[in-house]
C-alpha atoms as a PDB file:
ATOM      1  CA  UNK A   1     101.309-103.349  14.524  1.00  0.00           C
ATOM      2  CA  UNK A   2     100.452-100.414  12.151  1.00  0.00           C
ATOM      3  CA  UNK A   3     101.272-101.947   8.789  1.00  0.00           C
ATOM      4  CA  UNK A   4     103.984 -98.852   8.466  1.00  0.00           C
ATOM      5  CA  UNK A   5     107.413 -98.898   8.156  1.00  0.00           C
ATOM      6  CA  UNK A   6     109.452-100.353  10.984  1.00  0.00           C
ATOM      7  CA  UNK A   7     110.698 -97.506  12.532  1.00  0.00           C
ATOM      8  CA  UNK A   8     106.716 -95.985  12.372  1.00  0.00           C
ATOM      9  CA  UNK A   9     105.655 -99.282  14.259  1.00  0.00           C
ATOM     10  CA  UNK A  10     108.959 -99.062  16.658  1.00  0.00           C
ATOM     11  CA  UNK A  11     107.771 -95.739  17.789  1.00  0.00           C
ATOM     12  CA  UNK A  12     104.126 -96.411  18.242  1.00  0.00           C
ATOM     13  CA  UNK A  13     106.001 -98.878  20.937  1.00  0.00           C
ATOM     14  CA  UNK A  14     108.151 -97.172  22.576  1.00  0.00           C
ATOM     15  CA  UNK A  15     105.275 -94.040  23.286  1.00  0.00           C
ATOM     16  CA  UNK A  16     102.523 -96.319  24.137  1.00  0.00           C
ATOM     17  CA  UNK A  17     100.717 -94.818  21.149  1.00  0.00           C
ATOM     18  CA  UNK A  18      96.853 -96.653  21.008  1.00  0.00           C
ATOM     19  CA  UNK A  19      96.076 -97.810  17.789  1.00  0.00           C
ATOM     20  CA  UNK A  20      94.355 -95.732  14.964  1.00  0.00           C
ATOM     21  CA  UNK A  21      91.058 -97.309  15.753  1.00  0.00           C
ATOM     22  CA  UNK A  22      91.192 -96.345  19.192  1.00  0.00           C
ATOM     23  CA  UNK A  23      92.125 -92.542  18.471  1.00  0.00           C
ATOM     24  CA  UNK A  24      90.209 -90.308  20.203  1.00  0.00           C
ATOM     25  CA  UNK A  25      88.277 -93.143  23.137  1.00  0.00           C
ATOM     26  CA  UNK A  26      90.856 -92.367  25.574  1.00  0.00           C
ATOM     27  CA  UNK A  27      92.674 -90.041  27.622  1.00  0.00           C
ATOM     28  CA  UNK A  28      95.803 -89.927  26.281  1.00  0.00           C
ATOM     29  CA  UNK A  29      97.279 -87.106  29.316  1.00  0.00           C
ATOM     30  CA  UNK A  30     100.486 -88.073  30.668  1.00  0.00           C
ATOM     31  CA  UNK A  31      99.545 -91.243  33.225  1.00  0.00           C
ATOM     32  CA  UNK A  32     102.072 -89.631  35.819  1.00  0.00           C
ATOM     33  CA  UNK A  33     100.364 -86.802  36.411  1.00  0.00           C
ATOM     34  CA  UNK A  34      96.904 -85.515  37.496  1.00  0.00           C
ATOM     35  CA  UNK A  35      94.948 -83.138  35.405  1.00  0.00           C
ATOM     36  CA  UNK A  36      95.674 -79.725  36.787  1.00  0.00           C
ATOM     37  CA  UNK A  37      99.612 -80.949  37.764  1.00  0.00           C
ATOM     38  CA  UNK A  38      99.955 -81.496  34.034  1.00  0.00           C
ATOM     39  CA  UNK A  39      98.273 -77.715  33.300  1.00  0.00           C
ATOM     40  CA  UNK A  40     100.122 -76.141  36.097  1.00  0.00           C
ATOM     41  CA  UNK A  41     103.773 -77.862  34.352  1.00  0.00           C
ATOM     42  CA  UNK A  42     101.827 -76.172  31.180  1.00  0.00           C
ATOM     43  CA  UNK A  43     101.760 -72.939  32.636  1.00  0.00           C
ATOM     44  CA  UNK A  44     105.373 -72.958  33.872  1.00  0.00           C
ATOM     45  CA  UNK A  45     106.500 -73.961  30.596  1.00  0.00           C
ATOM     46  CA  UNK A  46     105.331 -71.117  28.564  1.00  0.00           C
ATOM     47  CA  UNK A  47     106.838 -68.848  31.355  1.00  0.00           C
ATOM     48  CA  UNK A  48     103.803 -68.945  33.489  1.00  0.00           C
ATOM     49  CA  UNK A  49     102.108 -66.168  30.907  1.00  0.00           C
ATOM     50  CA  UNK A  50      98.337 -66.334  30.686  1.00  0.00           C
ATOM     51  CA  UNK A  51      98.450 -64.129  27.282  1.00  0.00           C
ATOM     52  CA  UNK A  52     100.827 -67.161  25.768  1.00  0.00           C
ATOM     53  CA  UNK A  53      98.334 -68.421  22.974  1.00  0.00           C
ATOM     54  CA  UNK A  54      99.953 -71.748  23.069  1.00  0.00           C
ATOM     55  CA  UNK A  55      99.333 -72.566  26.101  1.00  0.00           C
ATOM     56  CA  UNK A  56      95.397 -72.006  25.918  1.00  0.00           C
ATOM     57  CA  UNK A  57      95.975 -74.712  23.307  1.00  0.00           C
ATOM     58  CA  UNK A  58      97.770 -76.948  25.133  1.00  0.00           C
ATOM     59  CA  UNK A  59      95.082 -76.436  27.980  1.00  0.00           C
ATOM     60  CA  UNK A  60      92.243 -76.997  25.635  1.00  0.00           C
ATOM     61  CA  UNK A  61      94.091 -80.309  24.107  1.00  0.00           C
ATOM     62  CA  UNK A  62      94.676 -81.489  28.060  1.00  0.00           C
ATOM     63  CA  UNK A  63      90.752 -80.628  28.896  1.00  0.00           C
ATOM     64  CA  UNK A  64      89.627 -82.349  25.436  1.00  0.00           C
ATOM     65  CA  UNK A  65      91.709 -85.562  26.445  1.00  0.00           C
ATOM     66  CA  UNK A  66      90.573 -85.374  30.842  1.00  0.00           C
ATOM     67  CA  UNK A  67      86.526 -85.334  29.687  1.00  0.00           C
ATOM     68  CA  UNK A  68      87.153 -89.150  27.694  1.00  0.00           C
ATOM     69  CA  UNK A  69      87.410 -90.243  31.589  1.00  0.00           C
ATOM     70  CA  UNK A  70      84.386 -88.911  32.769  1.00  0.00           C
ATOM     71  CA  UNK A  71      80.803 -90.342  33.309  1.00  0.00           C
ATOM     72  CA  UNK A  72      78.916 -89.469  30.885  1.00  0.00           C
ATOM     73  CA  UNK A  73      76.588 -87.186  32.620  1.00  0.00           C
ATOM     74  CA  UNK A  74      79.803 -84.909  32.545  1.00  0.00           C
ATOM     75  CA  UNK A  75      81.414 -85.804  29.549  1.00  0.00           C
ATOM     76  CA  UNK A  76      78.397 -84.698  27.533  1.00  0.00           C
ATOM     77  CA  UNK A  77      78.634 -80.870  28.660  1.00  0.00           C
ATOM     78  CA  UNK A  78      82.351 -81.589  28.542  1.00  0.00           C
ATOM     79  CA  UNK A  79      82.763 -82.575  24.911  1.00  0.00           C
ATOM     80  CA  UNK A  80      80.218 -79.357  23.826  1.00  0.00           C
ATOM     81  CA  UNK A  81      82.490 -76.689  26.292  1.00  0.00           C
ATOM     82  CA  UNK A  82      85.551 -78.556  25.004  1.00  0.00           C
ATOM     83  CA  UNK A  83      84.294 -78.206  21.065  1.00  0.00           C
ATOM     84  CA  UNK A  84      83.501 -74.613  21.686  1.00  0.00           C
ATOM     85  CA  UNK A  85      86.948 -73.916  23.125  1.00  0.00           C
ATOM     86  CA  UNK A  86      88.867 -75.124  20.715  1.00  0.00           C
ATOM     87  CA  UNK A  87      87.077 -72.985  18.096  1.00  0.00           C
ATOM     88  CA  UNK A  88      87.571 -70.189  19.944  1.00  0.00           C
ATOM     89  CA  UNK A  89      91.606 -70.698  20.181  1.00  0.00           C
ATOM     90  CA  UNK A  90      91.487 -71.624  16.465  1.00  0.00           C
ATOM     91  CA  UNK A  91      89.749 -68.132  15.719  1.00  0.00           C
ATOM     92  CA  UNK A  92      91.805 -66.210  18.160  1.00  0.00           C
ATOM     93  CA  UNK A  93      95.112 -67.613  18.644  1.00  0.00           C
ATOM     94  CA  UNK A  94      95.114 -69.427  14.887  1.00  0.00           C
ATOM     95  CA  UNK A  95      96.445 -72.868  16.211  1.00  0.00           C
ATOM     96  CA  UNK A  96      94.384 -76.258  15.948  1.00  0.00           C
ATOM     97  CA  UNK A  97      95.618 -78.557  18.044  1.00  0.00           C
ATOM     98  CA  UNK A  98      93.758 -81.938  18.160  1.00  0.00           C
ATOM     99  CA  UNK A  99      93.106 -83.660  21.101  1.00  0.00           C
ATOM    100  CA  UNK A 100      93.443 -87.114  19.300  1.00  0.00           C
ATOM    101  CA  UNK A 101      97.235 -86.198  19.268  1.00  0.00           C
ATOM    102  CA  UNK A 102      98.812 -87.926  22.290  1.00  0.00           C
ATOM    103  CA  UNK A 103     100.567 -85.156  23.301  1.00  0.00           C
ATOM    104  CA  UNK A 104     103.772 -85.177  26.050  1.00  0.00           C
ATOM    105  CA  UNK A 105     104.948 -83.013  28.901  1.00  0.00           C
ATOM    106  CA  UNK A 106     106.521 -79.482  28.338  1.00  0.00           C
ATOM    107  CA  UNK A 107     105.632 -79.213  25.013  1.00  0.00           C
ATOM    108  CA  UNK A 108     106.142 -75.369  24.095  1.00  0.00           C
ATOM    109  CA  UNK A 109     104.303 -73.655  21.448  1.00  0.00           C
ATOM    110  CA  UNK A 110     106.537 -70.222  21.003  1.00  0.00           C
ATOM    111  CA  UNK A 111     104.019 -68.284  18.775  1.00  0.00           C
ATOM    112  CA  UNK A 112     100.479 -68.594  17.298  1.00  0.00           C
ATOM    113  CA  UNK A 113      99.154 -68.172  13.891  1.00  0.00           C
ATOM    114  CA  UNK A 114      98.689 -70.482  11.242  1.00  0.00           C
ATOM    115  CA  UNK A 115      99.476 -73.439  13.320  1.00  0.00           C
ATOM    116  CA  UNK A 116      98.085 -76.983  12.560  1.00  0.00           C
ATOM    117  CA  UNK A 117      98.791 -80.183  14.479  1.00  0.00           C
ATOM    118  CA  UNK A 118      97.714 -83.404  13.402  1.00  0.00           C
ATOM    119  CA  UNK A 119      99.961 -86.168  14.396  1.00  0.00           C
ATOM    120  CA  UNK A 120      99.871 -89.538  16.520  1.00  0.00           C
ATOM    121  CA  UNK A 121     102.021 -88.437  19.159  1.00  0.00           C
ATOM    122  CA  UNK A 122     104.324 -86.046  20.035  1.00  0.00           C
ATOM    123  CA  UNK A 123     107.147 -86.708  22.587  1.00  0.00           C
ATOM    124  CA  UNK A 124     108.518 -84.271  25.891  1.00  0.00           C
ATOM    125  CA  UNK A 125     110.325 -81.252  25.681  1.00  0.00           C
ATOM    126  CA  UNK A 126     108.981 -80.414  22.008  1.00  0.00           C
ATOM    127  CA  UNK A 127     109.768 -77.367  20.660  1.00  0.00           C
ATOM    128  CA  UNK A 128     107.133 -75.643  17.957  1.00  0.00           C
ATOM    129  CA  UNK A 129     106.659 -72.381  16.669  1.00  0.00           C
ATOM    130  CA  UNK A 130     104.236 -70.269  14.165  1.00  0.00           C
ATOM    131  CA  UNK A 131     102.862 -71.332  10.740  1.00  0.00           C
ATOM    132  CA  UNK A 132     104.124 -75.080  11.627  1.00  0.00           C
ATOM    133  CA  UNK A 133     101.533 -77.824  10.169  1.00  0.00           C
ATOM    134  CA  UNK A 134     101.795 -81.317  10.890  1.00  0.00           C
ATOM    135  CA  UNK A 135      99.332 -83.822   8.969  1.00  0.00           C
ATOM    136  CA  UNK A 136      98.331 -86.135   5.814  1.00  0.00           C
ATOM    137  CA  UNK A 137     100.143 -86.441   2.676  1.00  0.00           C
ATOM    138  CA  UNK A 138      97.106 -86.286   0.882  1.00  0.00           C
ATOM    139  CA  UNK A 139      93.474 -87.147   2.110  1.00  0.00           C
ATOM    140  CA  UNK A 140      93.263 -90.430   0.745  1.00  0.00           C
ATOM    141  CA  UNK A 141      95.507 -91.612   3.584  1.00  0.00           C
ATOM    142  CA  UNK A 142      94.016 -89.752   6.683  1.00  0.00           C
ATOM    143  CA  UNK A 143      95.465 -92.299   8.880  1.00  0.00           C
ATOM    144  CA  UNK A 144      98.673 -91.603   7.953  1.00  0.00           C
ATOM    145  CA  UNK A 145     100.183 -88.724  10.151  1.00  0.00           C
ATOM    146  CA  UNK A 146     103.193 -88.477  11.762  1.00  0.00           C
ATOM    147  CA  UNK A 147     105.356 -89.091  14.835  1.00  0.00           C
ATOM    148  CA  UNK A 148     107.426 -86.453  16.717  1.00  0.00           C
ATOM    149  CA  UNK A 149     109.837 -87.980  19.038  1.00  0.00           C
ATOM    150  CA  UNK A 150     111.196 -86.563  22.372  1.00  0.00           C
ATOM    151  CA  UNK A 151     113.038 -82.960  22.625  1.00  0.00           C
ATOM    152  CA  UNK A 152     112.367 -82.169  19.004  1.00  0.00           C
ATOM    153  CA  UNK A 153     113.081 -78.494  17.510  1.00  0.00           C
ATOM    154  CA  UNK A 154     110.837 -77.299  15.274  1.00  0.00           C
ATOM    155  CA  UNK A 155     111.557 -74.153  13.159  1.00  0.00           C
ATOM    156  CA  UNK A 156     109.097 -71.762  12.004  1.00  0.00           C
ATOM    157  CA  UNK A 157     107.050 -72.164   8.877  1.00  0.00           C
ATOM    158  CA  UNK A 158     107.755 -76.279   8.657  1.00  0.00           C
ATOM    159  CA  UNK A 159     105.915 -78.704   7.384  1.00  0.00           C
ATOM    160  CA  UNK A 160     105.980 -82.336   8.704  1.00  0.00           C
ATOM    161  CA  UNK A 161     103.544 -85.067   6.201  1.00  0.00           C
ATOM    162  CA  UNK A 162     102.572 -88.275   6.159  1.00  0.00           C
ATOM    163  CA  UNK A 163     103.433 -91.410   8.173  1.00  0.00           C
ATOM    164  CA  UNK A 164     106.872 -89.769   8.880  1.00  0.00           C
ATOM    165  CA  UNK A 165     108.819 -90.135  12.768  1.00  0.00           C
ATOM    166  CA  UNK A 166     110.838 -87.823  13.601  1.00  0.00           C
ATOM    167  CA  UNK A 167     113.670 -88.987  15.877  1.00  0.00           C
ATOM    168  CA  UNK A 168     114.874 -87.651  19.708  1.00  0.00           C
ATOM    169  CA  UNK A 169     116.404 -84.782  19.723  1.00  0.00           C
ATOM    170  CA  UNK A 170     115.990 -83.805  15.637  1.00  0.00           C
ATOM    171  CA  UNK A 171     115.922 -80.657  14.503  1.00  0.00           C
ATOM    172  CA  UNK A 172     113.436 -79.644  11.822  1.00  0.00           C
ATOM    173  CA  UNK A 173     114.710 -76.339   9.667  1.00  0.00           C
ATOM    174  CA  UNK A 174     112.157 -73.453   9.515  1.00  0.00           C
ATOM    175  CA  UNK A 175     110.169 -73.489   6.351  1.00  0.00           C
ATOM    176  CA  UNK A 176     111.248 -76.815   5.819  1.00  0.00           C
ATOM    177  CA  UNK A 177     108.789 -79.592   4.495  1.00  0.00           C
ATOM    178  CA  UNK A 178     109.509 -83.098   5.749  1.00  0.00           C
ATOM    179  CA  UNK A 179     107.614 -86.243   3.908  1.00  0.00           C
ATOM    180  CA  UNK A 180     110.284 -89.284   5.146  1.00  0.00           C
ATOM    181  CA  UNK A 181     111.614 -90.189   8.268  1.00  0.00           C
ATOM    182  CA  UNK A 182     114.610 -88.192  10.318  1.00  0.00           C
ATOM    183  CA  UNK A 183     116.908 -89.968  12.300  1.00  0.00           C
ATOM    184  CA  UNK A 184     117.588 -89.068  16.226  1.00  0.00           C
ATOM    185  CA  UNK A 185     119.420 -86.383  16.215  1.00  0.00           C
ATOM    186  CA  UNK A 186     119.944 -85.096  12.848  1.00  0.00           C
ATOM    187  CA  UNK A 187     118.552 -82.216  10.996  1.00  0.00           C
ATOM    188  CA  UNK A 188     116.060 -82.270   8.180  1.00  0.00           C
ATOM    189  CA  UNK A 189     116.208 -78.836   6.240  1.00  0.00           C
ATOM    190  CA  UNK A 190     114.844 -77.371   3.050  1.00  0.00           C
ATOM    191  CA  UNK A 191     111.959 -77.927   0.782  1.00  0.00           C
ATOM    192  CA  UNK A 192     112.117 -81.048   0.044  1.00  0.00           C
ATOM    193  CA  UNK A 193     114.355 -81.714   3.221  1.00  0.00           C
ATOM    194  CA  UNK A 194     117.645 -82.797   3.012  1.00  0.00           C
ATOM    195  CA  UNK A 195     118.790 -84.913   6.205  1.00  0.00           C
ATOM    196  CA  UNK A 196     122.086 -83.529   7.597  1.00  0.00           C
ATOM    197  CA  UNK A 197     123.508 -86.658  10.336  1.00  0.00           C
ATOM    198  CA  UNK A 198     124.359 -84.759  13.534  1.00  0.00           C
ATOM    199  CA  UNK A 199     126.817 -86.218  15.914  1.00  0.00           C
ATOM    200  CA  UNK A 200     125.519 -90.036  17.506  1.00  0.00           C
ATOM    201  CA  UNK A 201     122.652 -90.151  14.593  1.00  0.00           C
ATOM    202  CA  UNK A 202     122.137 -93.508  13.360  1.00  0.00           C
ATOM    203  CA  UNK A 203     124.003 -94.100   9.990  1.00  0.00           C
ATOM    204  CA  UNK A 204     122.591 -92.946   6.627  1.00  0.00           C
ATOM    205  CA  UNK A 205     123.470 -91.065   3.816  1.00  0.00           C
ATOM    206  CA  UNK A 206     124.099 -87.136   4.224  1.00  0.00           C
ATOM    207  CA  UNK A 207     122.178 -85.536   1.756  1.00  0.00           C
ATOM    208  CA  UNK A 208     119.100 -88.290   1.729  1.00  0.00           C
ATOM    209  CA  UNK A 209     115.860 -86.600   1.260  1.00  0.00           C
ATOM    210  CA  UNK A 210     114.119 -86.396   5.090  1.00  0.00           C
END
């Protein structure tokens, strides 16, 4: 258990997510499918375009998470092509992408630019596009980053904090910043978000801050 809130703990279950202490010791690829399966679904997903900056993130973030299985004789070159790779799609595509995020299958990343992703996990069919940052609060809780459930939309310009989850099949508002949870299905938008139920979400209050 992570000491969060019940739905943050409920989550962590139901994606398999290791604990904080272990972030970052394991490959965290989808189990179902080999390396270069998972980069080829990559590949198809962003419309099989080698000049689609998101998906040299994406391939980065699967190479950064293959290496952990390695022997060490290769996971030592691994880890310093893997480091310089990711600073190169920071510089040139503008999206940093950590590898400690357990990421899922056909996960799209639209556009680049000003793109930051640090979360525990982020479910399939996830939906993200530029100037989107996911992360801390504030850096006296580093630990605390959030969780982005299954066949999420994410618009432009968001901003997703803290030990948050955001629910299946949610729908995060462009330029909207989210600090508390958002139930499956429903739509957090504005700054602070403002949780509007969609149809099958979980009860709560319309108009709750997300």
């Amino acid at each position: 258990m992570s000491g969060f809130s019940d739905a943050y703990a409920a989550a962590e279950r139901a994606m398999a997510i290791p604990p904080v202490a272990e972030r970052g010791h394991t490959n965290q690829n989808p189990a179902d499918l080999g390396f270069w399966s998972v980069v080829a679904e990559d590949f198809r997903t962003h419309g099989r375009n080698p000049f689609e900056q998101g998906f040299w993130a994406v391939f980065v973030h699967r190479f950064g998470n293959w290496r952990m299985d390695q022997p060490k004789i290769v996971r030592a070159p691994a880890t310093a092509l893997y480091w310089t790779l990711f600073k190169l799609v920071e510089m040139f595509a503008g999206i940093s992408l950590w590898y400690t995020v357990k990421l899922g299958r056909r996960v799209r990343i639209w556009h680049h630019s000003g793109i930051v992703i640090s979360a525990r996990a982020i479910g399939d069919d996830v939906q993200i596009r530029q100037n989107t940052t996911m992360g801390v609060r504030n850096t006296r809780r580093l630990h605390e980053i959030p969780i982005i459930g299954a066949r999420v939309d994410i618009g432009a310009g968001a901003c997703i904090f803290g030990a948050v989850v955001v629910g299946d099949d949610a729908r995060v508002g462009a330029n909207s910043v989210v600090t508390q949870d958002v139930p499956p299905g429903a739509a957090a938008i504005g700054n602070p978000a403002v949780v509007r139920l969609g149809r099958g979400s979980p009860s709560a209050s319309p108009g709750a801050p997300a």
